[in-house]
C-alpha atoms as a PDB file:
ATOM      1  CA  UNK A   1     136.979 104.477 162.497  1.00  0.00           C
ATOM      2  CA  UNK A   2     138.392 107.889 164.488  1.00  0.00           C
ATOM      3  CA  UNK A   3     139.708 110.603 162.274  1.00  0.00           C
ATOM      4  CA  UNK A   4     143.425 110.097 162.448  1.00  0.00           C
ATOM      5  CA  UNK A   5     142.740 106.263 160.982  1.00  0.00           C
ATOM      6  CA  UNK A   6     140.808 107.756 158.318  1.00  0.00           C
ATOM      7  CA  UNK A   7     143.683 110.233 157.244  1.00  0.00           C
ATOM      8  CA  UNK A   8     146.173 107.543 157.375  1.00  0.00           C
ATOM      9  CA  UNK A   9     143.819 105.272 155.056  1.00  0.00           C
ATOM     10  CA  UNK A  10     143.767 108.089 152.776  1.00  0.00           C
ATOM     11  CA  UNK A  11     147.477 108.831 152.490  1.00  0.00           C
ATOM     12  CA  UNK A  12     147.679 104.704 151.499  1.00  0.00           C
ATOM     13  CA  UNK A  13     148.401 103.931 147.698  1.00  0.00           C
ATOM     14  CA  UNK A  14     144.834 102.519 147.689  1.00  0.00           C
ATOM     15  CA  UNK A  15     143.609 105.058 149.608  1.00  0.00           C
ATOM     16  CA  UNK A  16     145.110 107.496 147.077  1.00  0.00           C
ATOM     17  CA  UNK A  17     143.532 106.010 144.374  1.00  0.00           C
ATOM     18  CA  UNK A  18     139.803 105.252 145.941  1.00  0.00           C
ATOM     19  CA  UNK A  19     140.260 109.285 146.646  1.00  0.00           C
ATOM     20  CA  UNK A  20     140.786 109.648 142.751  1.00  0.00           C
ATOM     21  CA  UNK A  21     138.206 107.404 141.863  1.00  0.00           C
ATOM     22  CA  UNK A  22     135.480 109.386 144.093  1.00  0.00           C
ATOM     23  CA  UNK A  23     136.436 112.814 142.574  1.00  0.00           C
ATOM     24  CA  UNK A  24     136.222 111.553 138.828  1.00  0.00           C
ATOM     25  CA  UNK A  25     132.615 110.055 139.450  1.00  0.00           C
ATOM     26  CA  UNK A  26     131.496 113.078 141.107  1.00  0.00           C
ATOM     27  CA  UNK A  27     133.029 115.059 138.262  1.00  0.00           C
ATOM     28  CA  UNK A  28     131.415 112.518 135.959  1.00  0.00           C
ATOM     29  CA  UNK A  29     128.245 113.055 137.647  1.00  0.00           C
ATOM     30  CA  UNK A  30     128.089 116.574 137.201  1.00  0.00           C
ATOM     31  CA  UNK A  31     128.499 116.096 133.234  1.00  0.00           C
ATOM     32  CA  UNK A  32     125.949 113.443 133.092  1.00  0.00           C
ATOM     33  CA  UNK A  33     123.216 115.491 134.605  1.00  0.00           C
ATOM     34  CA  UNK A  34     124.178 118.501 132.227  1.00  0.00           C
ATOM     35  CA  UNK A  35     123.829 115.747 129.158  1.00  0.00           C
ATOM     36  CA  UNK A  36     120.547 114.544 130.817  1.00  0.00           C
ATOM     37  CA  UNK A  37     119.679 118.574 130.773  1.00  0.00           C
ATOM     38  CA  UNK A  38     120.552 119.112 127.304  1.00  0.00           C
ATOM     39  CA  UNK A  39     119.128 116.124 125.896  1.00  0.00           C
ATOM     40  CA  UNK A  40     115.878 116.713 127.514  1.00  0.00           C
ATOM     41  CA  UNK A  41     115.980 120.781 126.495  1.00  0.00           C
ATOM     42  CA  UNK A  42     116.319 119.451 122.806  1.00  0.00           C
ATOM     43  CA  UNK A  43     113.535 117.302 122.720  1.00  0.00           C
ATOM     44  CA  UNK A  44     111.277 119.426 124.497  1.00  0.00           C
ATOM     45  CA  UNK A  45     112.008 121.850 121.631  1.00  0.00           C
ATOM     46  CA  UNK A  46     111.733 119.045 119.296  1.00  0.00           C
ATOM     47  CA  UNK A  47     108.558 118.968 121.228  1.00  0.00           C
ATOM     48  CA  UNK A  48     106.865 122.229 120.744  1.00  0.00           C
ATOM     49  CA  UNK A  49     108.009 122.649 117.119  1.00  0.00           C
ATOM     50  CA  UNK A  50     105.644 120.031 115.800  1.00  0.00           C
ATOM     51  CA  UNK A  51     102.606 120.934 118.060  1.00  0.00           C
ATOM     52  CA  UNK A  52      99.737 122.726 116.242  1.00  0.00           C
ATOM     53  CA  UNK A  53     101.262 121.510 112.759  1.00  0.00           C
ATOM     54  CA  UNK A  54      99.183 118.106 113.612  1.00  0.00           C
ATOM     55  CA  UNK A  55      95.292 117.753 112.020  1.00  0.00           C
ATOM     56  CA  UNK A  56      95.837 120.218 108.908  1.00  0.00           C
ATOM     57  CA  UNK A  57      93.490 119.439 106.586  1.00  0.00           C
ATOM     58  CA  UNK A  58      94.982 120.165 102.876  1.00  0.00           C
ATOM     59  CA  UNK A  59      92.501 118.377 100.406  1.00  0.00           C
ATOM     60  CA  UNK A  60      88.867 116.962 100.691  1.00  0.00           C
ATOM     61  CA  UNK A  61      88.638 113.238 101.066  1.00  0.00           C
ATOM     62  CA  UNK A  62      85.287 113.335  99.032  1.00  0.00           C
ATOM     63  CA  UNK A  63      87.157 115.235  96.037  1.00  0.00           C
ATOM     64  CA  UNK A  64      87.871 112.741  93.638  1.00  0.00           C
ATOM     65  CA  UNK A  65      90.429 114.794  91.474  1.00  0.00           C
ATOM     66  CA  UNK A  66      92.453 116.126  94.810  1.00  0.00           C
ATOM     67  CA  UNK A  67      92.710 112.496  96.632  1.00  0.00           C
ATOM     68  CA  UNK A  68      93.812 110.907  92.789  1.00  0.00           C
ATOM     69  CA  UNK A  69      96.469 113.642  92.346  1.00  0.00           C
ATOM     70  CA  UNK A  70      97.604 113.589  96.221  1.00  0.00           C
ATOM     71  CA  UNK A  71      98.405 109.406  95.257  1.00  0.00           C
ATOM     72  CA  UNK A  72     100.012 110.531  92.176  1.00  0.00           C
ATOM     73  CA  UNK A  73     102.047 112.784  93.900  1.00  0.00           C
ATOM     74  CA  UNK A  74     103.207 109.247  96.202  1.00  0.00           C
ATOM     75  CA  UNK A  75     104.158 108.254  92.694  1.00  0.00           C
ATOM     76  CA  UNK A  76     101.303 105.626  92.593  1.00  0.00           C
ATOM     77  CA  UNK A  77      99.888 104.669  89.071  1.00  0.00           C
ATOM     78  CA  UNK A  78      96.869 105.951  88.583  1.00  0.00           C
ATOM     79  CA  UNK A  79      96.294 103.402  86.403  1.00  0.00           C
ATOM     80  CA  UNK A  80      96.355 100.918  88.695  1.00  0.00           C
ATOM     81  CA  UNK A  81      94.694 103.834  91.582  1.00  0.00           C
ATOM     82  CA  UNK A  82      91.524 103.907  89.142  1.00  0.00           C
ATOM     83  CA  UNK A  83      91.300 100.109  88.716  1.00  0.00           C
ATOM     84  CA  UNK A  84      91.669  99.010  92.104  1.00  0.00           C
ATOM     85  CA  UNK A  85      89.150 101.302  93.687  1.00  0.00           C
ATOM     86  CA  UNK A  86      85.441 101.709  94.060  1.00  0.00           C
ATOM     87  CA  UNK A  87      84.423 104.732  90.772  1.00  0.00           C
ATOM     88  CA  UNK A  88      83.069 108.131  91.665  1.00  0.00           C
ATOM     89  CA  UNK A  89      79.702 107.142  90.296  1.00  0.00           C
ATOM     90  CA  UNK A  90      79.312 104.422  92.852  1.00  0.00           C
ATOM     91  CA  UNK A  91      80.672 106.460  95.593  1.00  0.00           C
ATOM     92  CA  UNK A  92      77.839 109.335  94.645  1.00  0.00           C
ATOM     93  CA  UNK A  93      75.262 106.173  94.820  1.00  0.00           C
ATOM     94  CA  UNK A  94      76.452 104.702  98.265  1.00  0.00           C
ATOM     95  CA  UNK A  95      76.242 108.669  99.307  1.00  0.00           C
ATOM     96  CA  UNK A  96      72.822 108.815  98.493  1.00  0.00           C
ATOM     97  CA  UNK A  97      71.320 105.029  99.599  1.00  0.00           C
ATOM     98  CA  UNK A  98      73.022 104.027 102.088  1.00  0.00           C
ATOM     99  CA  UNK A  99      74.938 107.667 104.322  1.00  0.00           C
ATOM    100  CA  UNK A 100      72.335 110.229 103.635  1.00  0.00           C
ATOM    101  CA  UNK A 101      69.622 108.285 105.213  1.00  0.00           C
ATOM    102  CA  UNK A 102      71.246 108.080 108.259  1.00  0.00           C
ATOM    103  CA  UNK A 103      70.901 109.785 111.293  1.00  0.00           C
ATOM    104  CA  UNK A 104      72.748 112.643 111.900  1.00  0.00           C
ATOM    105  CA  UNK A 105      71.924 113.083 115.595  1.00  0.00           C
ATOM    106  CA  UNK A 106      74.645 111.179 116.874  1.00  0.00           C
ATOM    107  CA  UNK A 107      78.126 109.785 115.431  1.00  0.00           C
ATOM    108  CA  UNK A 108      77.948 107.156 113.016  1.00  0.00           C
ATOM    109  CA  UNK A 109      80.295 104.191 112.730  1.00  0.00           C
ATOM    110  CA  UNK A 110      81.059 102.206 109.733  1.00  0.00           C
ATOM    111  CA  UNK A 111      83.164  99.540 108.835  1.00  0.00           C
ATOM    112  CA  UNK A 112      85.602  99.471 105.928  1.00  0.00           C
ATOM    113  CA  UNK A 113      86.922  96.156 104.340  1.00  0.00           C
ATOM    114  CA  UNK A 114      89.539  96.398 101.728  1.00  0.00           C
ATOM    115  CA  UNK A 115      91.320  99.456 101.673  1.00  0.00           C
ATOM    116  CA  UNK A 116      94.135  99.334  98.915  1.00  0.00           C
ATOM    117  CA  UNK A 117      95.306 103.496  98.915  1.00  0.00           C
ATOM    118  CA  UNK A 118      92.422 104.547 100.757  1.00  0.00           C
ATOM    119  CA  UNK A 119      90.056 105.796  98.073  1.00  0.00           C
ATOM    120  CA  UNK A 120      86.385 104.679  99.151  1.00  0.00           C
ATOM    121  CA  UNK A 121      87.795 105.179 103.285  1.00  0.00           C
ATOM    122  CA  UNK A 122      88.541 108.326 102.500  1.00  0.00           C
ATOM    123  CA  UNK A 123      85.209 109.235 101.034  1.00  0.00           C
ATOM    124  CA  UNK A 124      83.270 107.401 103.070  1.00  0.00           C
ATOM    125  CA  UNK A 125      84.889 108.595 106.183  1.00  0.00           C
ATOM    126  CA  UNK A 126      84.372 112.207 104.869  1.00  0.00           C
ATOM    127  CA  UNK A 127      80.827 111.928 104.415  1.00  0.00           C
ATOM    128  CA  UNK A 128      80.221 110.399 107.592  1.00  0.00           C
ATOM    129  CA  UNK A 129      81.917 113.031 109.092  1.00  0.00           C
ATOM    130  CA  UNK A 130      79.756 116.205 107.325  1.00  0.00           C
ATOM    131  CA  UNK A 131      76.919 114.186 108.871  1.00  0.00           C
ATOM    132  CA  UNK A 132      78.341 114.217 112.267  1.00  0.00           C
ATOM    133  CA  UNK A 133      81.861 115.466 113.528  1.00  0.00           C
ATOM    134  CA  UNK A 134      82.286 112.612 116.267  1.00  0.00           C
ATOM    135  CA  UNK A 135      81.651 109.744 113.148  1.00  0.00           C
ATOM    136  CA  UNK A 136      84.112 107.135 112.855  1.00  0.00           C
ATOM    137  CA  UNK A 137      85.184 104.461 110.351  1.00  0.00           C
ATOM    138  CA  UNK A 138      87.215 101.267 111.255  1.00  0.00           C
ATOM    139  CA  UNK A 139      89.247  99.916 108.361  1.00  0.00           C
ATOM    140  CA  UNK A 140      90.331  96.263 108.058  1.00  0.00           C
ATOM    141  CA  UNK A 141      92.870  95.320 105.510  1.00  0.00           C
ATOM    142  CA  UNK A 142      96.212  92.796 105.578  1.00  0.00           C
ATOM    143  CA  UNK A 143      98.429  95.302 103.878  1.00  0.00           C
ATOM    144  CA  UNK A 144      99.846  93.163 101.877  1.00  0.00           C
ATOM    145  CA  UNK A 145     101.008  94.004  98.226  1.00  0.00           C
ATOM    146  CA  UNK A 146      98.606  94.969  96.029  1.00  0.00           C
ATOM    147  CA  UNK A 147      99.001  96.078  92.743  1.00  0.00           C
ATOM    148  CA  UNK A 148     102.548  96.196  93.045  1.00  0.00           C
ATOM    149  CA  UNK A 149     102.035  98.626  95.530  1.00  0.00           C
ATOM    150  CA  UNK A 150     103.893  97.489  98.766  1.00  0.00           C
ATOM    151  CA  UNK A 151     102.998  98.760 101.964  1.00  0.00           C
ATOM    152  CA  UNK A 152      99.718 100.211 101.186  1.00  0.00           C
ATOM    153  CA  UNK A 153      98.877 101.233 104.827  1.00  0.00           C
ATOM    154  CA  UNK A 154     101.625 103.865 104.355  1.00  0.00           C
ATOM    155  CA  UNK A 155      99.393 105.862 101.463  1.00  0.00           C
ATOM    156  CA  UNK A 156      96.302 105.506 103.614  1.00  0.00           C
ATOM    157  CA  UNK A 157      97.640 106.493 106.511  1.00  0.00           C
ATOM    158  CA  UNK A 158      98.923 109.777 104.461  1.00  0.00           C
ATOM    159  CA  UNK A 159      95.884 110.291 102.528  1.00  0.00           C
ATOM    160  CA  UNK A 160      93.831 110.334 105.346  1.00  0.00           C
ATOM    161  CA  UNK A 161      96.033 112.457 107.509  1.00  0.00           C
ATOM    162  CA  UNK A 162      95.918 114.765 104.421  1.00  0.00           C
ATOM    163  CA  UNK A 163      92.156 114.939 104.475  1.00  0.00           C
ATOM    164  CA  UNK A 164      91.690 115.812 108.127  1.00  0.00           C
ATOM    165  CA  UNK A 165      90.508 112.224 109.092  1.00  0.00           C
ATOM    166  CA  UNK A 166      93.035 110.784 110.787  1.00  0.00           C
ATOM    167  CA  UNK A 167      90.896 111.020 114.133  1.00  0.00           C
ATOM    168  CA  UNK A 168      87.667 109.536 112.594  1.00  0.00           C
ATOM    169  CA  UNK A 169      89.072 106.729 111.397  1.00  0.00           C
ATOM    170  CA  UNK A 170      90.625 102.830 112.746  1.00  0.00           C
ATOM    171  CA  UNK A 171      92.878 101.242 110.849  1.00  0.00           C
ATOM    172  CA  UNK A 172      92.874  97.353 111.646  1.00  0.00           C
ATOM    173  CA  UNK A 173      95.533  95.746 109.834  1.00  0.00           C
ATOM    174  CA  UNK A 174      94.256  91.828 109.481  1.00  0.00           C
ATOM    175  CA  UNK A 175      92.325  90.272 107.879  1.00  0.00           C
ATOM    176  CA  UNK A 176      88.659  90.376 107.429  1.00  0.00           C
ATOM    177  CA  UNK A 177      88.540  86.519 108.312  1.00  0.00           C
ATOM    178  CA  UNK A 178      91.232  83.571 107.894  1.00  0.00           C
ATOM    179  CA  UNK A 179      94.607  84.166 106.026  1.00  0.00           C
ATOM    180  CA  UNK A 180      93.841  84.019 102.636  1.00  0.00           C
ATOM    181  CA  UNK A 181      95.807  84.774  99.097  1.00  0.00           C
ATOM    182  CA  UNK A 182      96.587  88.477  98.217  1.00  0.00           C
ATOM    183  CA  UNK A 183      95.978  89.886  95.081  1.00  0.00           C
ATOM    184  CA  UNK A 184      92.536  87.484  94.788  1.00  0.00           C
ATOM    185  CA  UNK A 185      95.690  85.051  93.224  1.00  0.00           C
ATOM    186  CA  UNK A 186      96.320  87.888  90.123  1.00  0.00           C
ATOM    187  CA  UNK A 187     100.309  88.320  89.577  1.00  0.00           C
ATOM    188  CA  UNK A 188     100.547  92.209  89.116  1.00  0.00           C
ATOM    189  CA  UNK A 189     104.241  93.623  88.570  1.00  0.00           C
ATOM    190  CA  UNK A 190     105.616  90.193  89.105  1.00  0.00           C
ATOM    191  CA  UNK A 191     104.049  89.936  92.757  1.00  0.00           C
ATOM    192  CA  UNK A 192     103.425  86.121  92.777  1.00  0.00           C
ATOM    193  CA  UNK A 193     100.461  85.985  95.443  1.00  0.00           C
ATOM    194  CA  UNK A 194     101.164  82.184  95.623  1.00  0.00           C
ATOM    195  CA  UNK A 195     104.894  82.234  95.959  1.00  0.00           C
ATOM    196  CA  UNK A 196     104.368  84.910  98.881  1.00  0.00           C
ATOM    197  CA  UNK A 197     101.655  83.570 100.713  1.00  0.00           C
ATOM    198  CA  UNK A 198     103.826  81.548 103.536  1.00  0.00           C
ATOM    199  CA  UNK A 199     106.187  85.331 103.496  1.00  0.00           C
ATOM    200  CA  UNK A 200     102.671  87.435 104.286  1.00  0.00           C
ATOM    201  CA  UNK A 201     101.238  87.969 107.933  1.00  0.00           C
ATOM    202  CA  UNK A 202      98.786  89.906 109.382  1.00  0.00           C
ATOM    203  CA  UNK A 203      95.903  89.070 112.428  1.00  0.00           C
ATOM    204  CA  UNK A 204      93.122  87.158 111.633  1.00  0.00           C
ATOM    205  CA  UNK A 205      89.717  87.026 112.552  1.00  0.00           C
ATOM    206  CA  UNK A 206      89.528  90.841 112.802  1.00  0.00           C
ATOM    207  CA  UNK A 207      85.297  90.949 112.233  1.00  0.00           C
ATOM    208  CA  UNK A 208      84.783  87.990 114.572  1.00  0.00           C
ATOM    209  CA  UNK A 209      86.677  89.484 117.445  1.00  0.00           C
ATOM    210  CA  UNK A 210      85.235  92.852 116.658  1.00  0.00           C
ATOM    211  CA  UNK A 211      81.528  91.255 116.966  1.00  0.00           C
ATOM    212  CA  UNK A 212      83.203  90.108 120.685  1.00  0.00           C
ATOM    213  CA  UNK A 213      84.774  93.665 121.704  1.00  0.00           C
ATOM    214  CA  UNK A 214      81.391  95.755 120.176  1.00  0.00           C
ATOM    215  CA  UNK A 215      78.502  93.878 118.649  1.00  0.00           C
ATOM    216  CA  UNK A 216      75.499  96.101 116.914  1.00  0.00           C
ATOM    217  CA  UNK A 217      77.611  99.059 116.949  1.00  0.00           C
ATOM    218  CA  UNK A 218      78.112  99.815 113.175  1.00  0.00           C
ATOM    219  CA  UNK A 219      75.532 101.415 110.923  1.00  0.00           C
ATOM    220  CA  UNK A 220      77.410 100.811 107.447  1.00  0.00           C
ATOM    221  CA  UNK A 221      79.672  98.058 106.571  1.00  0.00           C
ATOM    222  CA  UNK A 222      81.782  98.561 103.062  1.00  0.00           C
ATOM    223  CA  UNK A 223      82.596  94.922 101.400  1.00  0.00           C
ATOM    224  CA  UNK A 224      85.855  95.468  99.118  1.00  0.00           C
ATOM    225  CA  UNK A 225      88.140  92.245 100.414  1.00  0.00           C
ATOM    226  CA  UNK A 226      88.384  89.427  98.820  1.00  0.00           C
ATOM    227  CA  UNK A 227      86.483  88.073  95.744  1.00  0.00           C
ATOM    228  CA  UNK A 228      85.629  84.547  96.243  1.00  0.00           C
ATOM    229  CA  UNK A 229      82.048  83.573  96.972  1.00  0.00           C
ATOM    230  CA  UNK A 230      82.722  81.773 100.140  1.00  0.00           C
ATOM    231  CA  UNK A 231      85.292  83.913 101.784  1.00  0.00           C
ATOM    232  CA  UNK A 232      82.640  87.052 101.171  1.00  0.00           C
ATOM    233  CA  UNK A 233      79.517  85.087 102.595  1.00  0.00           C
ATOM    234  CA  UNK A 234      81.523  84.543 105.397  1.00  0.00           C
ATOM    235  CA  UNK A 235      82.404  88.172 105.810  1.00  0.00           C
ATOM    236  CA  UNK A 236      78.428  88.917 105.287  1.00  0.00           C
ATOM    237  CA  UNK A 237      77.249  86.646 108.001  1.00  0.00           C
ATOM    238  CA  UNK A 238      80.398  88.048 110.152  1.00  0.00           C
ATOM    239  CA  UNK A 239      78.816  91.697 109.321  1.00  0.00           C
ATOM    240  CA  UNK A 240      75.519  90.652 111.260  1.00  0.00           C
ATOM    241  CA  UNK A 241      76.002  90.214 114.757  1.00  0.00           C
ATOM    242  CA  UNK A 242      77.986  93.665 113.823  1.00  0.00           C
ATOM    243  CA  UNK A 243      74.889  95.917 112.303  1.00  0.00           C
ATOM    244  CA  UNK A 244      72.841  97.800 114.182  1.00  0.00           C
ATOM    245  CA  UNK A 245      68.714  97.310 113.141  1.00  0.00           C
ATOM    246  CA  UNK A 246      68.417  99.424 110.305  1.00  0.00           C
ATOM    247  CA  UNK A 247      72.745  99.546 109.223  1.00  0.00           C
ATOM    248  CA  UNK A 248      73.703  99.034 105.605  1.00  0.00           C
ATOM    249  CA  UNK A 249      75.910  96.438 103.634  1.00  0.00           C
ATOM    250  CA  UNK A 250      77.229  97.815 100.760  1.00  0.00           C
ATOM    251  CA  UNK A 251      79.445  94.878  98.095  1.00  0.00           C
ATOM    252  CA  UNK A 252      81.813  96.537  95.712  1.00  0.00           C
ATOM    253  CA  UNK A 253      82.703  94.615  92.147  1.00  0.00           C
ATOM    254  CA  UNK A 254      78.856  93.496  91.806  1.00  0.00           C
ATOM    255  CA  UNK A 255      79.504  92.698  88.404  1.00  0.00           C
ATOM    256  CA  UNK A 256      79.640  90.869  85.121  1.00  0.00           C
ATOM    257  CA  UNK A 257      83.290  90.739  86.021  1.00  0.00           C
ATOM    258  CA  UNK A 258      82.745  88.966  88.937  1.00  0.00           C
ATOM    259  CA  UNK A 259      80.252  87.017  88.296  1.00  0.00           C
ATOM    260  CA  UNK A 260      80.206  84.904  91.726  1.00  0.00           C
ATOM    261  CA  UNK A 261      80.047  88.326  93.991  1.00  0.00           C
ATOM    262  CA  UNK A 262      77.122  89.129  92.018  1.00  0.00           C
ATOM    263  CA  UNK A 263      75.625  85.828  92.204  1.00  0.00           C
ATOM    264  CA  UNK A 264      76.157  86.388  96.520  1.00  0.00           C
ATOM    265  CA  UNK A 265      74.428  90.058  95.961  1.00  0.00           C
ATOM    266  CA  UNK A 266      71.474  88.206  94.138  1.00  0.00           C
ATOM    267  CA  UNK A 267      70.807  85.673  96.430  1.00  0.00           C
ATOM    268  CA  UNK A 268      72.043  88.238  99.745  1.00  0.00           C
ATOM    269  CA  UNK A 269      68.003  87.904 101.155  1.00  0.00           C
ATOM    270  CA  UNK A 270      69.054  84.901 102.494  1.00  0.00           C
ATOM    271  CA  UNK A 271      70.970  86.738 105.118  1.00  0.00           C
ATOM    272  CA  UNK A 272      68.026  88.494 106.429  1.00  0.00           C
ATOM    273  CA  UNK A 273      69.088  91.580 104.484  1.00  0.00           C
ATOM    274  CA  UNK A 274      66.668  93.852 102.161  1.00  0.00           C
ATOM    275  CA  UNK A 275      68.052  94.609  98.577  1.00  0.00           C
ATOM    276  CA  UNK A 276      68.248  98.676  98.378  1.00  0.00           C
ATOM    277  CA  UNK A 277      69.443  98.563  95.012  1.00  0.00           C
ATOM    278  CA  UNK A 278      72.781  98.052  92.553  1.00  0.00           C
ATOM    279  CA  UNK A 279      74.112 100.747  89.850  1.00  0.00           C
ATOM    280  CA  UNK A 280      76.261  98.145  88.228  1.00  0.00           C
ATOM    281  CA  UNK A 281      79.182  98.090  90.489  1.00  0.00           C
ATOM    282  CA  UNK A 282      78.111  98.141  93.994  1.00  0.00           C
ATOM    283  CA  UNK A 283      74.779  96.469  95.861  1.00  0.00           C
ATOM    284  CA  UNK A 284      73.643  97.691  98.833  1.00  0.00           C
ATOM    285  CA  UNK A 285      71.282  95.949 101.179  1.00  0.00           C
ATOM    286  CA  UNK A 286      69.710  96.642 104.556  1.00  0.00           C
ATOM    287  CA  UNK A 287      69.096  94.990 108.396  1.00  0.00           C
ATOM    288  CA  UNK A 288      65.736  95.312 109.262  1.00  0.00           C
ATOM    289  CA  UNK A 289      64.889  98.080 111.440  1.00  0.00           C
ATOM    290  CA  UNK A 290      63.602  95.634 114.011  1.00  0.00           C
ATOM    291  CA  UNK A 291      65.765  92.750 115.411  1.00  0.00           C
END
């Protein structure tokens, strides 16, 4: 089209208005890239102002009277804090038995089942830690209700951030094996386990698929899931193809309480697994060095 045509065109009604429209999107454009500059501007500053205030450690995940009133301060119950987790006694003993024996050349890796507030993965992933800085723990647990505590993860995930241990530590949240009832079927705070089993979901299968992704990489596995006999010897011959030669299986709740978890601890040389010891509340048992 020669100039003249193009004047003409522009002088048009419609040409008066496509004019129009061209200068408002160009003026439009201009204030869109100076939003685009300001929005990016504040969230680089957003940016900045939280780096370095990541990884502060502010309690000791082995300190049994900072991690207790750290959960208080969630406004937990320690009531039900104290019940549902493994006692500083039997902590000390898995310490000794089963974490001080191993090797502190390289990082260790353990595997958590059942972690309600985080407690025991706190502690254990502390110690593990002191032996080695590069140590990890992989937790597995639903987080499902528990104690009338819903959304459990949330505390972990705090606590453990709290302690420093947020990098040495996997949370997994599924289940140890197939979907099975919270609670071990106990109503606490009018939590009906069997009334909310078809409203609960989580992955399934977690050690099996873990045995696929890494087998004999773990040198401790931590048993604190569910209580029935059949769903735990399930999770025991799951936690084989898992151990190294030489790695650890610690129950929880090997007791007069539970009578049936004790009755798997007594008979756990069936497995292929060496009896370390019990102090009342937790078994421990070993892999054979050679395999």
């Amino acid at each position: 089209m020669n100039p003249l045509k193009k004047v003409l065109k522009a002088m048009t009604p419609h040409g008066l208005v496509e004019l129009k429209r061209a200068r408002v999107a160009k003026s439009r454009s201009k204030e869109l890239e100076a939003e685009m500059a300001a929005f990016h501007e504040e969230r680089r500053r957003r940016v900045v102002a939280v780096q370095g205030a990541q990884g502060i450690e502010t309690i000791h995940g082995d300190d049994r009277q900072q991690v207790l009133a750290f959960l208080k301060g969630r406004e937990l119950s320690e009531k039900h804090i104290l019940d549902g987790s493994i006692p500083q006694s039997s902590l000390e003993y898995i310490l000794k038995h089963a974490i001080i024996p191993l090797d502190s050349s390289r990082p260790l890796f353990a595997l958590h089942i059942g972690n309600f507030v985080g407690v025991s993965l706190a502690f254990l992933a502390a110690a593990l830690k002191q032996k080695h800085p590069d140590s990890l723990v992989v937790s597995i647990d639903p987080n499902l209700t528990h104690r009338g505590i819903s959304n459990p993860q949330a505390h972990v995930s705090a606590l453990l951030t709290a302690c420093g241990l947020q990098r040495n530590t996997m949370i997994i949240a599924g289940y140890s094996g197939k979907k099975s009832i919270s609670n071990d079927g106990v109503v606490f705070e009018n939590y009906d386990p069997q009334k909310e089993f078809s409203k609960e979901f989580a992955c399934e299968e977690s050690m099996r698929n873990l045995s696929t992704l890494c087998p004999r990489s773990f040198d401790l596995i931590m048993m604190d899931g569910n209580h029935e006999a059949s769903y735990l010897t399930n999770e025991i011959q799951g936690a084989l193809p898992l151990l190294k030669a030489g790695g650890f299986v610690i129950l929880d709740d090997v007791d007069k309480v539970w009578i049936e978890i004790e009755e798997v601890f007594l008979n756990i040389t069936a497995f292929g697994l060496q009896v370390i010891g019990a102090d009342g509340r937790v078994g421990i048992a070993r892999l054979s060095s050679v395999q």
